[in-house]
Protein backbone atom coordinates (compact mmCIF):
# COMPACT_ATOMS: atom_id res chain seq x y z
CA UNK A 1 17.05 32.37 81.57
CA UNK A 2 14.95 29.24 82.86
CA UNK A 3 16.90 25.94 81.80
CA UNK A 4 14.31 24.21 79.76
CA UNK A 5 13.72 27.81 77.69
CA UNK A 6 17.90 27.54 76.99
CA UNK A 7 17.05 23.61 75.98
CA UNK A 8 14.67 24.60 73.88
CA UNK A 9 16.80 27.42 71.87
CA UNK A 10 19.16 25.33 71.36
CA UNK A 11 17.67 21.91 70.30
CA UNK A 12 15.43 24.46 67.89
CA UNK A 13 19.21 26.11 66.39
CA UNK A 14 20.14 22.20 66.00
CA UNK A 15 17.19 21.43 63.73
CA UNK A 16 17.36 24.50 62.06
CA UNK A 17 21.51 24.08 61.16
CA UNK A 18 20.90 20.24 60.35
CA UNK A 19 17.82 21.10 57.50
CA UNK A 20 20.40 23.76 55.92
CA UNK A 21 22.95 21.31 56.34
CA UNK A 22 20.71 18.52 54.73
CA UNK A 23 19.76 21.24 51.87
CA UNK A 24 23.11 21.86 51.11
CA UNK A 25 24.33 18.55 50.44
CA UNK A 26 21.26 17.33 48.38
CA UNK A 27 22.84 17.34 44.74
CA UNK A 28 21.07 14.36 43.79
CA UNK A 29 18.96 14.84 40.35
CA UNK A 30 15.48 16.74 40.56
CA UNK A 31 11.96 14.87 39.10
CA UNK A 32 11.58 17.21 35.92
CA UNK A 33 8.95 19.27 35.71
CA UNK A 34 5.36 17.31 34.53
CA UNK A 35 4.64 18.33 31.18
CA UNK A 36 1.24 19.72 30.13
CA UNK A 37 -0.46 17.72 27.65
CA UNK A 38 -1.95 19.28 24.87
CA UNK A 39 -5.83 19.17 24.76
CA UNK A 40 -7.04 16.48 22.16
CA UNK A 41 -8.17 18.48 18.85
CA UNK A 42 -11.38 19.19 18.06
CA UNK A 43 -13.66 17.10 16.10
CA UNK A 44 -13.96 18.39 12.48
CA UNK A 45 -17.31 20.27 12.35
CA UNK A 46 -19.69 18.03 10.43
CA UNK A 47 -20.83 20.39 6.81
CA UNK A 48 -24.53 21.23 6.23
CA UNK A 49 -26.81 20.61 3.28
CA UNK A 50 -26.47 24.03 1.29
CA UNK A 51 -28.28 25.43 -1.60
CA UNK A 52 -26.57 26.18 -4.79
CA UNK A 53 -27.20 28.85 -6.76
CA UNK A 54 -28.17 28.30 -10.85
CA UNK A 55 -27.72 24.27 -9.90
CA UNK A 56 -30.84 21.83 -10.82
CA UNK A 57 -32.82 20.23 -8.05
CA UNK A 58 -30.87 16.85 -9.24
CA UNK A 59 -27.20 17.45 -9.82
CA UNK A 60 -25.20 14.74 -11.94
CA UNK A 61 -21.99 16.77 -12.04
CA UNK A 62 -19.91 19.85 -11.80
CA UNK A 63 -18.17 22.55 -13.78
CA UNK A 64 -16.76 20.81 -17.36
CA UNK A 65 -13.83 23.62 -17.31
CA UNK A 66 -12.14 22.45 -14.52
CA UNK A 67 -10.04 19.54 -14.04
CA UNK A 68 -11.40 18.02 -11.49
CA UNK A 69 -14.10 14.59 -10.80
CA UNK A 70 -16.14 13.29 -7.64
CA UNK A 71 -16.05 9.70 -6.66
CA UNK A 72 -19.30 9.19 -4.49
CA UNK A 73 -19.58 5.95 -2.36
CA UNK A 74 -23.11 4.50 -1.51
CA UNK A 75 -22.01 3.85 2.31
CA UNK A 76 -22.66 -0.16 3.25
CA UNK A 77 -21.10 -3.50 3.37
CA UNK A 78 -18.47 -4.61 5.03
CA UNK A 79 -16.61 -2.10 6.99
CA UNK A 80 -13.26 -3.16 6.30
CA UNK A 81 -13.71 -2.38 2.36
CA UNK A 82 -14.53 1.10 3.75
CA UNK A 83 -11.97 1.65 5.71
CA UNK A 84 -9.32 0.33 2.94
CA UNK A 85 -11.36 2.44 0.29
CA UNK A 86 -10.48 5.56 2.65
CA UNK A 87 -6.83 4.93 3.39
CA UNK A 88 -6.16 4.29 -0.54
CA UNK A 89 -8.24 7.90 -1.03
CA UNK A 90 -6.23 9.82 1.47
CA UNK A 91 -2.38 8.29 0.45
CA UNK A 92 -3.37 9.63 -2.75
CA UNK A 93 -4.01 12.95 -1.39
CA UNK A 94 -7.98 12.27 -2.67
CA UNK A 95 -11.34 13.15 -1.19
CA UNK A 96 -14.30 11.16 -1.54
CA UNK A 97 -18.44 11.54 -0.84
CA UNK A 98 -20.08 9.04 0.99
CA UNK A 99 -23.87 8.64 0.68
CA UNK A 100 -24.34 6.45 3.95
CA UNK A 101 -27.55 4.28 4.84
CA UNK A 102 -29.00 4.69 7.84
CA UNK A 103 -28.86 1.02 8.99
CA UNK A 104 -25.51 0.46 8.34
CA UNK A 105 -24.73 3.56 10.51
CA UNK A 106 -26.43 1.98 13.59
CA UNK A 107 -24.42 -1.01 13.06
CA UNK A 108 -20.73 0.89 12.41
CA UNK A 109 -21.34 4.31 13.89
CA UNK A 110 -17.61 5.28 14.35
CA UNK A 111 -17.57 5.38 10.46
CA UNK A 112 -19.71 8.67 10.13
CA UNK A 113 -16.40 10.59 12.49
CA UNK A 114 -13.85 8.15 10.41
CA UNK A 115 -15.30 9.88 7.00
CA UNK A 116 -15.47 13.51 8.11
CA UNK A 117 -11.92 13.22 10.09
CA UNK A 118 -10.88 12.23 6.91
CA UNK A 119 -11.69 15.28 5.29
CA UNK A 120 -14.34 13.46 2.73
CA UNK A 121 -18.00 14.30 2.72
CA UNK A 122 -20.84 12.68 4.18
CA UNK A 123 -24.34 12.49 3.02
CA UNK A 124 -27.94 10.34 3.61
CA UNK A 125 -29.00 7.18 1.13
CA UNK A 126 -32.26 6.79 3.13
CA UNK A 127 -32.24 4.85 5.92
CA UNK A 128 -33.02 0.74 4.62
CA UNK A 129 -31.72 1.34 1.16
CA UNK A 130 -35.29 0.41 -0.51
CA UNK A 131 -36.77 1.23 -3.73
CA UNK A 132 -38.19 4.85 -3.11
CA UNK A 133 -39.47 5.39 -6.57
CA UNK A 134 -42.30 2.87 -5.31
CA UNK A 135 -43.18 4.94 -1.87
CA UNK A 136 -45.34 7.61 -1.18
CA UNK A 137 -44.46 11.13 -0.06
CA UNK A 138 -44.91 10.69 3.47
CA UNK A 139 -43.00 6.75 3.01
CA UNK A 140 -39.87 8.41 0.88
CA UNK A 141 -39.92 11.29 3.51
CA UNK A 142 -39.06 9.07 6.13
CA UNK A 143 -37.09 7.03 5.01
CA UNK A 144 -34.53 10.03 3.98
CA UNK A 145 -35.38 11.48 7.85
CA UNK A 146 -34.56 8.45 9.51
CA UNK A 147 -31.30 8.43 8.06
CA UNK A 148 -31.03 11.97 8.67
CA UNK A 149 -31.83 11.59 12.16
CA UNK A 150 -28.73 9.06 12.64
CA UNK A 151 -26.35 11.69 10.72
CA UNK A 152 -27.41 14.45 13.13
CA UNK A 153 -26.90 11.98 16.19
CA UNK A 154 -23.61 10.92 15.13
CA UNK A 155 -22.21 14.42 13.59
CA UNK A 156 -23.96 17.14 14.73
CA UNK A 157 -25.40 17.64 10.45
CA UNK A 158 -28.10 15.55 8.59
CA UNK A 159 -24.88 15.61 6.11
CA UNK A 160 -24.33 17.27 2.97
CA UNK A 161 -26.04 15.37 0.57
CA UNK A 162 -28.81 13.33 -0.01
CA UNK A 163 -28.89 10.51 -2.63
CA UNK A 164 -31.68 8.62 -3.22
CA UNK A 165 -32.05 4.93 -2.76
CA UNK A 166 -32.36 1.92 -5.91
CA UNK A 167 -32.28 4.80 -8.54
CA UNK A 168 -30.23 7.14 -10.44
CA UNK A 169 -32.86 9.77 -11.02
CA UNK A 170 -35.30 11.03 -8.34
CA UNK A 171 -38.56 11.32 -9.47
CA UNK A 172 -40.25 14.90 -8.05
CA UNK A 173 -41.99 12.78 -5.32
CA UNK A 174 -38.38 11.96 -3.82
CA UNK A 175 -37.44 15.63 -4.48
CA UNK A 176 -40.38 17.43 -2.24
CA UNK A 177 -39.63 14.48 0.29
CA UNK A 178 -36.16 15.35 0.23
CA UNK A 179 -36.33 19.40 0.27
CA UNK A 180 -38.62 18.43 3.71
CA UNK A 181 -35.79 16.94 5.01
CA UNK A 182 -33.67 19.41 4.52
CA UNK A 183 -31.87 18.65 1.27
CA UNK A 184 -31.99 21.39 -1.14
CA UNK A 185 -30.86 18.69 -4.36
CA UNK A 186 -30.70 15.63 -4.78
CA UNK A 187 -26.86 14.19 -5.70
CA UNK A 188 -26.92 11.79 -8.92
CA UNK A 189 -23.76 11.30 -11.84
CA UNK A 190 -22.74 10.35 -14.67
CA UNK A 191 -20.91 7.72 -14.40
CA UNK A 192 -21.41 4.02 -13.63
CA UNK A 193 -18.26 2.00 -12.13
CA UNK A 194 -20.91 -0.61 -12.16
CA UNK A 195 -18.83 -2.27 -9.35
CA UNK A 196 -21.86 -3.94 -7.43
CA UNK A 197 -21.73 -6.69 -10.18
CA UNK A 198 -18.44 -7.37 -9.35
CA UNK A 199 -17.00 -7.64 -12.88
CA UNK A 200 -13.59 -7.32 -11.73
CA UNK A 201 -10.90 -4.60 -10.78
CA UNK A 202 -9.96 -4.23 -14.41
CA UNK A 203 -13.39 -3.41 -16.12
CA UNK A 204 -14.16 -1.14 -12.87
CA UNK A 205 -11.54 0.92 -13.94
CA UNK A 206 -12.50 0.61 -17.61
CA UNK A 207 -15.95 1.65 -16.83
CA UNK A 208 -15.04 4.30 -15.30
CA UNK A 209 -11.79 6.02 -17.34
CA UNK A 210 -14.09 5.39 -20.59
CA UNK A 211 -16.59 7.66 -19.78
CA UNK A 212 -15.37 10.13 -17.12
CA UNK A 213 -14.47 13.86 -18.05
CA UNK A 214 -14.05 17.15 -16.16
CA UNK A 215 -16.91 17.48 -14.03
CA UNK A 216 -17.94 14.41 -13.37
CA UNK A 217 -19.83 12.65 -10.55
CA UNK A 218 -18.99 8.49 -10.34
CA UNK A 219 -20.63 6.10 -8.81
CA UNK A 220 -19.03 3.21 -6.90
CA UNK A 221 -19.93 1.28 -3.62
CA UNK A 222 -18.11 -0.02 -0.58
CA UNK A 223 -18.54 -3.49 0.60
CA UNK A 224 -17.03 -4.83 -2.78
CA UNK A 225 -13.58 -6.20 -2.98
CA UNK A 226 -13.14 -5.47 -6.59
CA UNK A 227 -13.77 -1.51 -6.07
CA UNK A 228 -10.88 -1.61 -3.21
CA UNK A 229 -9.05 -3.37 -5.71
CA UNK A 230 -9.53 -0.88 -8.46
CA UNK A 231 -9.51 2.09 -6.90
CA UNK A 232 -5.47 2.81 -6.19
CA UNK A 233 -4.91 1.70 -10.03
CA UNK A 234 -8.42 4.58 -10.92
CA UNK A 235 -6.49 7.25 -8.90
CA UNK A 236 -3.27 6.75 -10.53
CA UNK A 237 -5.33 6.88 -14.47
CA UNK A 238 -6.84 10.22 -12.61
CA UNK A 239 -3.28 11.53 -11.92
CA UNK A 240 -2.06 10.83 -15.41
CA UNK A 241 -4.63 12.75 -17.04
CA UNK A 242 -4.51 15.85 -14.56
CA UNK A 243 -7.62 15.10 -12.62
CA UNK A 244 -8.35 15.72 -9.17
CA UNK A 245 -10.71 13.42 -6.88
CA UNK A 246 -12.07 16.27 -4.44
CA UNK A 247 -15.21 15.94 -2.79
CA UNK A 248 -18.85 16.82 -4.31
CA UNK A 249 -18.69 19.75 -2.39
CA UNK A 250 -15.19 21.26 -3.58
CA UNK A 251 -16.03 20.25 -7.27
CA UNK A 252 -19.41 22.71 -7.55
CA UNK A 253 -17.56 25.44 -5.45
């Protein structure tokens, strides 16, 4: 055999015997294995506007034979009442409905996710919160599609409900505007917290325990200090008498 084939056999045998060598001898610890991460959950589908059966075009509340209320929220203000109105909801194990304005969705648009991920509802309050018992048709129509237009944009739905703006009672104008936007009722109640005057936690709560029953739809608004206030010590009178804060939604189902 030619000398520089032998040389070549045996410096191959020597690199060959010093890797199983070398693999032998390595008992040092081994990286684990990466772990796969889990794929981020899906975003809670947003609920559509639905029609319900033997209900009135304007609904101001729910079954009276069940033990259960709705706290609505006309969505505005400051953000950080909203937020704190939300956390005080869901450590209570409560759902809410939030009738949002348009404009104050352009401003804080990671609130329309916040409210749904929540598990509350989420509904249209027109777009500029104006007086739309002094608008025309075509004027009211817009101003509920403009809001309905941010809801979509943000959620996927134009929402589930549609309250109208400055009044407790649509007037059949607002309805027809409303069924052309999609809403099927309008959302009212009967009960007042009142808490835009800011009369304090204490008579929010008394406004509302006085009056509220099985079935009922309240009214209340973010942006107020005295309704974040109120609303843990409202929730706890709730408890007490057996009633449960669901959303507008669960109470007609």
């Amino acid at each position: 055999m030619p000398t520089d084939r032998r040389g070549a056999l045996r410096a191959g045998a020597a690199t060959a015997l010093a890797g199983a060598l070398a693999t032998a001898c390595d008992t040092g610890p081994r990286p684990a294995p990466r772990r796969q991460q889990p794929a981020p959950a899906a975003p809670v589908a947003a609920p559509v506007p639905r029609r319900w059966p033997g209900r009135p075009a304007e609904i101001t509340n729910g079954p009276r034979d069940r033990p259960r209320v709705a706290l609505t929220f006309h969505g505005q203000g400051d953000p950080a009442t909203a937020r704190a109105i939300l956390d005080h909801a869901e450590r209570a194990g409560a759902h809410v409905t939030v009738l949002a304005v348009g404009e104050w969705l352009d401003r804080h648009p990671d609130l329309a996710r916040r409210i749904l991920d929540g598990g509350h509802d989420l509904g249209n309050h027109t777009q500029r919160h104006l007086d739309i018992t002094a608008m025309t048709e075509a004027e009211a129509h817009a101003e509920i599609e403009g809001c309905a237009r941010r809801l979509r944009r943000l959620t996927g739905s134009i929402g589930t409900w549609f309250r109208p703006s400055r009044t407790r009672h649509a007037t059949e104008t607002v309805r027809r505007a409303a069924r052309r936007a999609g809403y099927p009722h309008v959302l009212s109640y009967d009960v007042d917290a009142l808490d835009f005057t800011s009369p304090g936690p204490g008579t929010v709560v008394a406004n509302v325990t006085g009056r509220i029953r099985e079935g009922s739809v309240v009214s209340l608004h973010f942006g107020y200090p005295d309704t974040v206030a109120a609303l843990p010590l409202l929730l706890a009178d709730l408890d007490r008498r057996g009633l449960s804060a669901v959303t507008t939604t669960e109470l007609l189902t």
